[in-house]
N, C-alpha and C. Protein backbone atom coordinates (compact mmCIF):
# COMPACT_ATOMS: atom_id res chain seq x y z
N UNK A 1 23.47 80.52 29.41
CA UNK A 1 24.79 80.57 28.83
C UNK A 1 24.77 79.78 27.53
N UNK A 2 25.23 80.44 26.18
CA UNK A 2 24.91 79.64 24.97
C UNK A 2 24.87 80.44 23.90
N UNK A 3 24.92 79.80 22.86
CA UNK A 3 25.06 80.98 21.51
C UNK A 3 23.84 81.69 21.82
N UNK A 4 22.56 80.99 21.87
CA UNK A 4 21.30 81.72 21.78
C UNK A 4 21.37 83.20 22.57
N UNK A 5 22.34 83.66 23.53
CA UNK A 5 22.06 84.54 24.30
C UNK A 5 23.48 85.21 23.86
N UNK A 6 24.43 84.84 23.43
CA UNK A 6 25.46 85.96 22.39
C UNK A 6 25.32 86.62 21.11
N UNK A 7 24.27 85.83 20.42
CA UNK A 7 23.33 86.24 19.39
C UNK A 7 22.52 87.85 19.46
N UNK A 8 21.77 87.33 21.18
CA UNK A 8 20.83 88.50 21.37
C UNK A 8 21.82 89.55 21.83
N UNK A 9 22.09 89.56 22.82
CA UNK A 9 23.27 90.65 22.63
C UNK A 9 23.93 91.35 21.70
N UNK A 10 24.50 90.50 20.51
CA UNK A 10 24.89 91.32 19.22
C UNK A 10 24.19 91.71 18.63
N UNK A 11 23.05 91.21 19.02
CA UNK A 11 21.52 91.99 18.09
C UNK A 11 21.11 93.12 19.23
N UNK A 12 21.85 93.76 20.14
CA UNK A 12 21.35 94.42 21.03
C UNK A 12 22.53 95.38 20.70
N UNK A 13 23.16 95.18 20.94
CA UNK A 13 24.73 96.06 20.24
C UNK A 13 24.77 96.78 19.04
N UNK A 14 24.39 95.96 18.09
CA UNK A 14 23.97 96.54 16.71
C UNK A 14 23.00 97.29 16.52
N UNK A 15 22.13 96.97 17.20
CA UNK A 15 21.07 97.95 17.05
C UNK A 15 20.86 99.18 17.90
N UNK A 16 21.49 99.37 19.07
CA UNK A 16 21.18 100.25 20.34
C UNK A 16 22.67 100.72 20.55
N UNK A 17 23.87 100.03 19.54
CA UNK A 17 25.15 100.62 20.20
C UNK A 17 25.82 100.41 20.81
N UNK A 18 27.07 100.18 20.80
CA UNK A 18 28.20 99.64 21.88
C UNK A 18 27.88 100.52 23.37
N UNK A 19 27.89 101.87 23.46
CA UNK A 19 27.47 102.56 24.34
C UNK A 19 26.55 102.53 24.93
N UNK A 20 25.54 102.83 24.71
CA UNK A 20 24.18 102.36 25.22
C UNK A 20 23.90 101.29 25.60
N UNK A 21 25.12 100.06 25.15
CA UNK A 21 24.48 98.24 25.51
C UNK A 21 25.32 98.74 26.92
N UNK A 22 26.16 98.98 26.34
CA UNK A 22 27.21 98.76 27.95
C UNK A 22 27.38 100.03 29.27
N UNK A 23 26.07 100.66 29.34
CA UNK A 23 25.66 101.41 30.08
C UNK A 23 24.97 100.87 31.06
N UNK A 24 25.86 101.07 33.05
CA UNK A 24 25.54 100.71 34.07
C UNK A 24 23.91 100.46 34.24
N UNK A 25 23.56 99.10 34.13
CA UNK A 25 21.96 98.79 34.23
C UNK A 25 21.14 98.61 32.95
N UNK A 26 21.77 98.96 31.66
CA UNK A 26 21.12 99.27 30.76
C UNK A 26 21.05 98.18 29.75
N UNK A 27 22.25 97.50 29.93
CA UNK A 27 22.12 96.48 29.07
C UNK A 27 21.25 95.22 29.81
N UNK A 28 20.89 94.86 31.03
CA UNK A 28 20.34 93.88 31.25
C UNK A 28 18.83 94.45 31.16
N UNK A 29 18.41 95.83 31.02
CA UNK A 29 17.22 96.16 30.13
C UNK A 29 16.93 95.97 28.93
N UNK A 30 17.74 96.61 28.26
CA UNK A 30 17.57 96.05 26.67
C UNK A 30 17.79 94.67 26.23
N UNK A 31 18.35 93.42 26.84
CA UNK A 31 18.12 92.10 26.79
C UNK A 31 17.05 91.90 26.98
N UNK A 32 16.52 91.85 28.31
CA UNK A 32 15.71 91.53 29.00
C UNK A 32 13.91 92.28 27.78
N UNK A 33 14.12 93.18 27.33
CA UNK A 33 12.95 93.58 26.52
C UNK A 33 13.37 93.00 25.03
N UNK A 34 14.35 92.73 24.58
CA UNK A 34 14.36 92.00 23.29
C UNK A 34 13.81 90.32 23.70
N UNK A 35 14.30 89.92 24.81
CA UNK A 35 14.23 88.49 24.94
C UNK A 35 12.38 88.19 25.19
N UNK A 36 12.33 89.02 26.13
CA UNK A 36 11.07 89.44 26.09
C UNK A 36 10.71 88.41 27.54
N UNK A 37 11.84 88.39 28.37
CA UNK A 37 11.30 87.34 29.54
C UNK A 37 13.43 88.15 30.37
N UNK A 38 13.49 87.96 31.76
CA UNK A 38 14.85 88.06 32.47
C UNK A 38 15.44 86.72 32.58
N UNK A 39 16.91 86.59 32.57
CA UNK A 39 17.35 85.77 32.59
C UNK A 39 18.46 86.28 33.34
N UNK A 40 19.69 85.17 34.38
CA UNK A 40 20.35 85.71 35.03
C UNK A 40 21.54 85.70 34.22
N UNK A 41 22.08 85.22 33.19
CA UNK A 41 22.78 85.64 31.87
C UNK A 41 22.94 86.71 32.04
N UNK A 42 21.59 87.83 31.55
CA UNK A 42 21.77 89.11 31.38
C UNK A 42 22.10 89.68 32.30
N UNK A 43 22.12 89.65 33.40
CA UNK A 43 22.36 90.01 34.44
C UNK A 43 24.02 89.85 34.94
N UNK A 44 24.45 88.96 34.62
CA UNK A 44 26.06 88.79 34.59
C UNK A 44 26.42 89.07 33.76
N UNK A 45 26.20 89.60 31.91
CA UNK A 45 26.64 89.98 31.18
C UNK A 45 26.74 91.86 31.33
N UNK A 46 25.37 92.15 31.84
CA UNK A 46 25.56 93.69 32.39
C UNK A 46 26.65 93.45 33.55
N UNK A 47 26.58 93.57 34.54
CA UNK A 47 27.81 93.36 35.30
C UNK A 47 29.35 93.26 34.84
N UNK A 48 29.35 92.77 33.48
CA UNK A 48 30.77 92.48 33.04
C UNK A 48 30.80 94.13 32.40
N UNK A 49 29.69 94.55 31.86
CA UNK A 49 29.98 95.48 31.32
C UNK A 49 30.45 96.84 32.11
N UNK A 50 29.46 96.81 33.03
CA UNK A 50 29.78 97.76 34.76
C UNK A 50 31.32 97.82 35.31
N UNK A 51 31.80 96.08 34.87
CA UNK A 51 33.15 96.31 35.82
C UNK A 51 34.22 96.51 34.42
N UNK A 52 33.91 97.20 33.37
CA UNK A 52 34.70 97.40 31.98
C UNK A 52 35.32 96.94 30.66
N UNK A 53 34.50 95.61 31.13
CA UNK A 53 34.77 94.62 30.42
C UNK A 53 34.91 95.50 28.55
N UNK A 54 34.09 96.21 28.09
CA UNK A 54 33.70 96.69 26.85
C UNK A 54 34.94 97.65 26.34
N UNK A 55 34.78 98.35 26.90
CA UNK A 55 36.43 99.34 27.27
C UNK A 55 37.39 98.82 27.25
N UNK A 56 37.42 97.47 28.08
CA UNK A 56 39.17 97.31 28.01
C UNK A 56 38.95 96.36 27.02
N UNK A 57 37.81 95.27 26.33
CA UNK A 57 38.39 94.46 25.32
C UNK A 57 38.79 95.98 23.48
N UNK A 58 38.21 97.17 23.47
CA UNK A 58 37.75 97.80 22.38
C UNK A 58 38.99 98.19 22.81
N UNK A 59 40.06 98.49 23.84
CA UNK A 59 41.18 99.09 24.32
C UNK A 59 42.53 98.44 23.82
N UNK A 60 42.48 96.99 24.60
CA UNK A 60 42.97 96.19 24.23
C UNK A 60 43.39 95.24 23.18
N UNK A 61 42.44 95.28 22.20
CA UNK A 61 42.33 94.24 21.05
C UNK A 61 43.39 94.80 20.28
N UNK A 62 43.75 96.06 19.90
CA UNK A 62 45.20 96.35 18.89
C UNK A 62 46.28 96.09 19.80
N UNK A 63 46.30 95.88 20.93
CA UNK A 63 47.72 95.56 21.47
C UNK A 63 48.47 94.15 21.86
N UNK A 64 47.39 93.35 22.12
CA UNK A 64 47.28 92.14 22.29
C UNK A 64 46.47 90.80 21.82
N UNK A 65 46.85 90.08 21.63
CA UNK A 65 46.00 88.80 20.79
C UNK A 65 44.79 88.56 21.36
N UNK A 66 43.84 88.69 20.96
CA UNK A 66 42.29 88.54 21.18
C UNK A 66 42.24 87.38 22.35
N UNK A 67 43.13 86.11 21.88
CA UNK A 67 42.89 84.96 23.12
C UNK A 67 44.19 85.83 24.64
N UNK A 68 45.08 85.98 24.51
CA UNK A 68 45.49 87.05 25.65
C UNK A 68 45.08 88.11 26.07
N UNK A 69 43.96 88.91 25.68
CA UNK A 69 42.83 89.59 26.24
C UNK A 69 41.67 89.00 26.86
N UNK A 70 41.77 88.17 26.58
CA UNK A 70 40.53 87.19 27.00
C UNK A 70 40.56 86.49 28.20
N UNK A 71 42.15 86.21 28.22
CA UNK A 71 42.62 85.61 29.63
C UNK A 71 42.55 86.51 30.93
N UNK A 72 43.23 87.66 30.60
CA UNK A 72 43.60 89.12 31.14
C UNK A 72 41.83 89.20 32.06
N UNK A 73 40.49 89.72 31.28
CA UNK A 73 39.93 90.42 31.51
C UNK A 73 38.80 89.48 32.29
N UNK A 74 39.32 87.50 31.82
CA UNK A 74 38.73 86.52 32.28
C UNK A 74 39.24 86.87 33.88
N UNK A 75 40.64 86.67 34.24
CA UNK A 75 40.88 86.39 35.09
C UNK A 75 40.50 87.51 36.06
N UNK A 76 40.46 88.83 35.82
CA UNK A 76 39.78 90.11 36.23
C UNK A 76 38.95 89.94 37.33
N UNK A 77 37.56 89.80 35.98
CA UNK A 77 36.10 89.28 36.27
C UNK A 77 36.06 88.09 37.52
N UNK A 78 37.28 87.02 37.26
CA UNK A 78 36.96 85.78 38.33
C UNK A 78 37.18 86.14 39.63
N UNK A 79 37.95 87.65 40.20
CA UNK A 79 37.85 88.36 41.50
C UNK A 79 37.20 89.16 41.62
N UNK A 80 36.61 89.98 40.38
CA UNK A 80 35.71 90.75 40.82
C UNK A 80 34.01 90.30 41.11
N UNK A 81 33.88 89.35 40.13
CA UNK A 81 32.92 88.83 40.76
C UNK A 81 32.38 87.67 41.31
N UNK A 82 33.64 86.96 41.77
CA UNK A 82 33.53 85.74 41.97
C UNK A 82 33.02 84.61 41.66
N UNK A 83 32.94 84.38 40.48
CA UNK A 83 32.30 83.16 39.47
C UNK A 83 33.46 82.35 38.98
N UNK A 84 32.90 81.40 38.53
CA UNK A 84 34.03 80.42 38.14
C UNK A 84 34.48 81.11 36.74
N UNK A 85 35.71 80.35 36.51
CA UNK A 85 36.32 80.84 35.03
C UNK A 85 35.70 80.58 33.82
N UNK A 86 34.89 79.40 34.07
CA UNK A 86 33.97 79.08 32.62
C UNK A 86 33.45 79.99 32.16
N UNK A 87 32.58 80.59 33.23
CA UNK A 87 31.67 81.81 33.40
C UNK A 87 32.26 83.06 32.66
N UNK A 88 33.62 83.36 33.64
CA UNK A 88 33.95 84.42 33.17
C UNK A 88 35.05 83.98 31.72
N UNK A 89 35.08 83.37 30.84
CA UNK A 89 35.52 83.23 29.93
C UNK A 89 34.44 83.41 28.50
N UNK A 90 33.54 83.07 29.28
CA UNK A 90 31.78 82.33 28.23
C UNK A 90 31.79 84.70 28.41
N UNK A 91 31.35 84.87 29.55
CA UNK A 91 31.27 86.00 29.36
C UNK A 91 32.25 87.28 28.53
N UNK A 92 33.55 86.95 28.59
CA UNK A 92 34.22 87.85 28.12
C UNK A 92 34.19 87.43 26.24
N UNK A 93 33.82 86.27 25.99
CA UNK A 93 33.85 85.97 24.89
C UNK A 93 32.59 86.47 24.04
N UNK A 94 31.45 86.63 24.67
CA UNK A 94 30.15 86.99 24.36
C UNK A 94 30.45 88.22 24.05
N UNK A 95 30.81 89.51 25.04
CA UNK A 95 30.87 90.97 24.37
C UNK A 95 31.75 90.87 22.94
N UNK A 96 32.96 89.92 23.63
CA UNK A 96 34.29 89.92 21.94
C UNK A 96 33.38 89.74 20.84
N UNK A 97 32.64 88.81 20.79
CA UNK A 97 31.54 88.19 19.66
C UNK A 97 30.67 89.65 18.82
N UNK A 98 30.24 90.25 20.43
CA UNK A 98 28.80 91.14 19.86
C UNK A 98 29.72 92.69 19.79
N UNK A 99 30.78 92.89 20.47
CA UNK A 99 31.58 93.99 19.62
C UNK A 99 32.45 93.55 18.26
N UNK A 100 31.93 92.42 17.40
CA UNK A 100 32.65 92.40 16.47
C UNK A 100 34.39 92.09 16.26
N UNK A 101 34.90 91.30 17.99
CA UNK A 101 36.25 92.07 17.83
C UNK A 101 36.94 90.20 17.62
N UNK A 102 35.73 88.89 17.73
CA UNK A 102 36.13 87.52 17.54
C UNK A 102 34.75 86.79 17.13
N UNK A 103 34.31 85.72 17.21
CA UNK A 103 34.30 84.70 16.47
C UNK A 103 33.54 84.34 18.15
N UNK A 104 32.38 83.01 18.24
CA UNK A 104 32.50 83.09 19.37
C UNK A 104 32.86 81.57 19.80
């Protein structure tokens, strides 16, 4: 968890595509071969993407303030996959970052 691994992701996004990153299984491949080693990061960052995380922030961002989307899709994630909120905040902030849609 850390810039170093929101970095690779936006360098995975940019280069391979919003679609293709956030395709069931696919993005913790294409991390996992840029990084060039697995990490369980990637592995909860695919997962966010599985449960829509990508969709609803690219959905959401014209209707609502980037930090009230963030809460929304945080608090989501903290039942769907049962992690703490840090987690799912660090995570929802990482796609915002590598789709271009905040700051991280």
């Amino acid at each position: 968890m850390g810039d170093e691994i929101q970095n690779l992701l936006k360098e995975v996004v940019d280069g391979c595509g919003i679609y293709e990153s956030a395709k069931p299984g696919r993005c913790f491949e294409l991390l996992s071969q840029h990084y060039g080693a697995l990490k369980e990061d990637f592995l909860l960052l695919s997962k966010a993407a599985e449960y829509g995380i990508v969709e609803d922030l690219i959905r959401l961002r014209h209707r609502y303030r980037v930090d009230s989307v963030g809460e929304i899709l945080s608090s989501r994630l903290m039942v769907r996959m049962n992690i703490s909120q840090e987690m799912t905040q660090w995570l929802v902030s990482s796609w915002a970052y590598a789709l271009n849609i905040s700051g991280t």
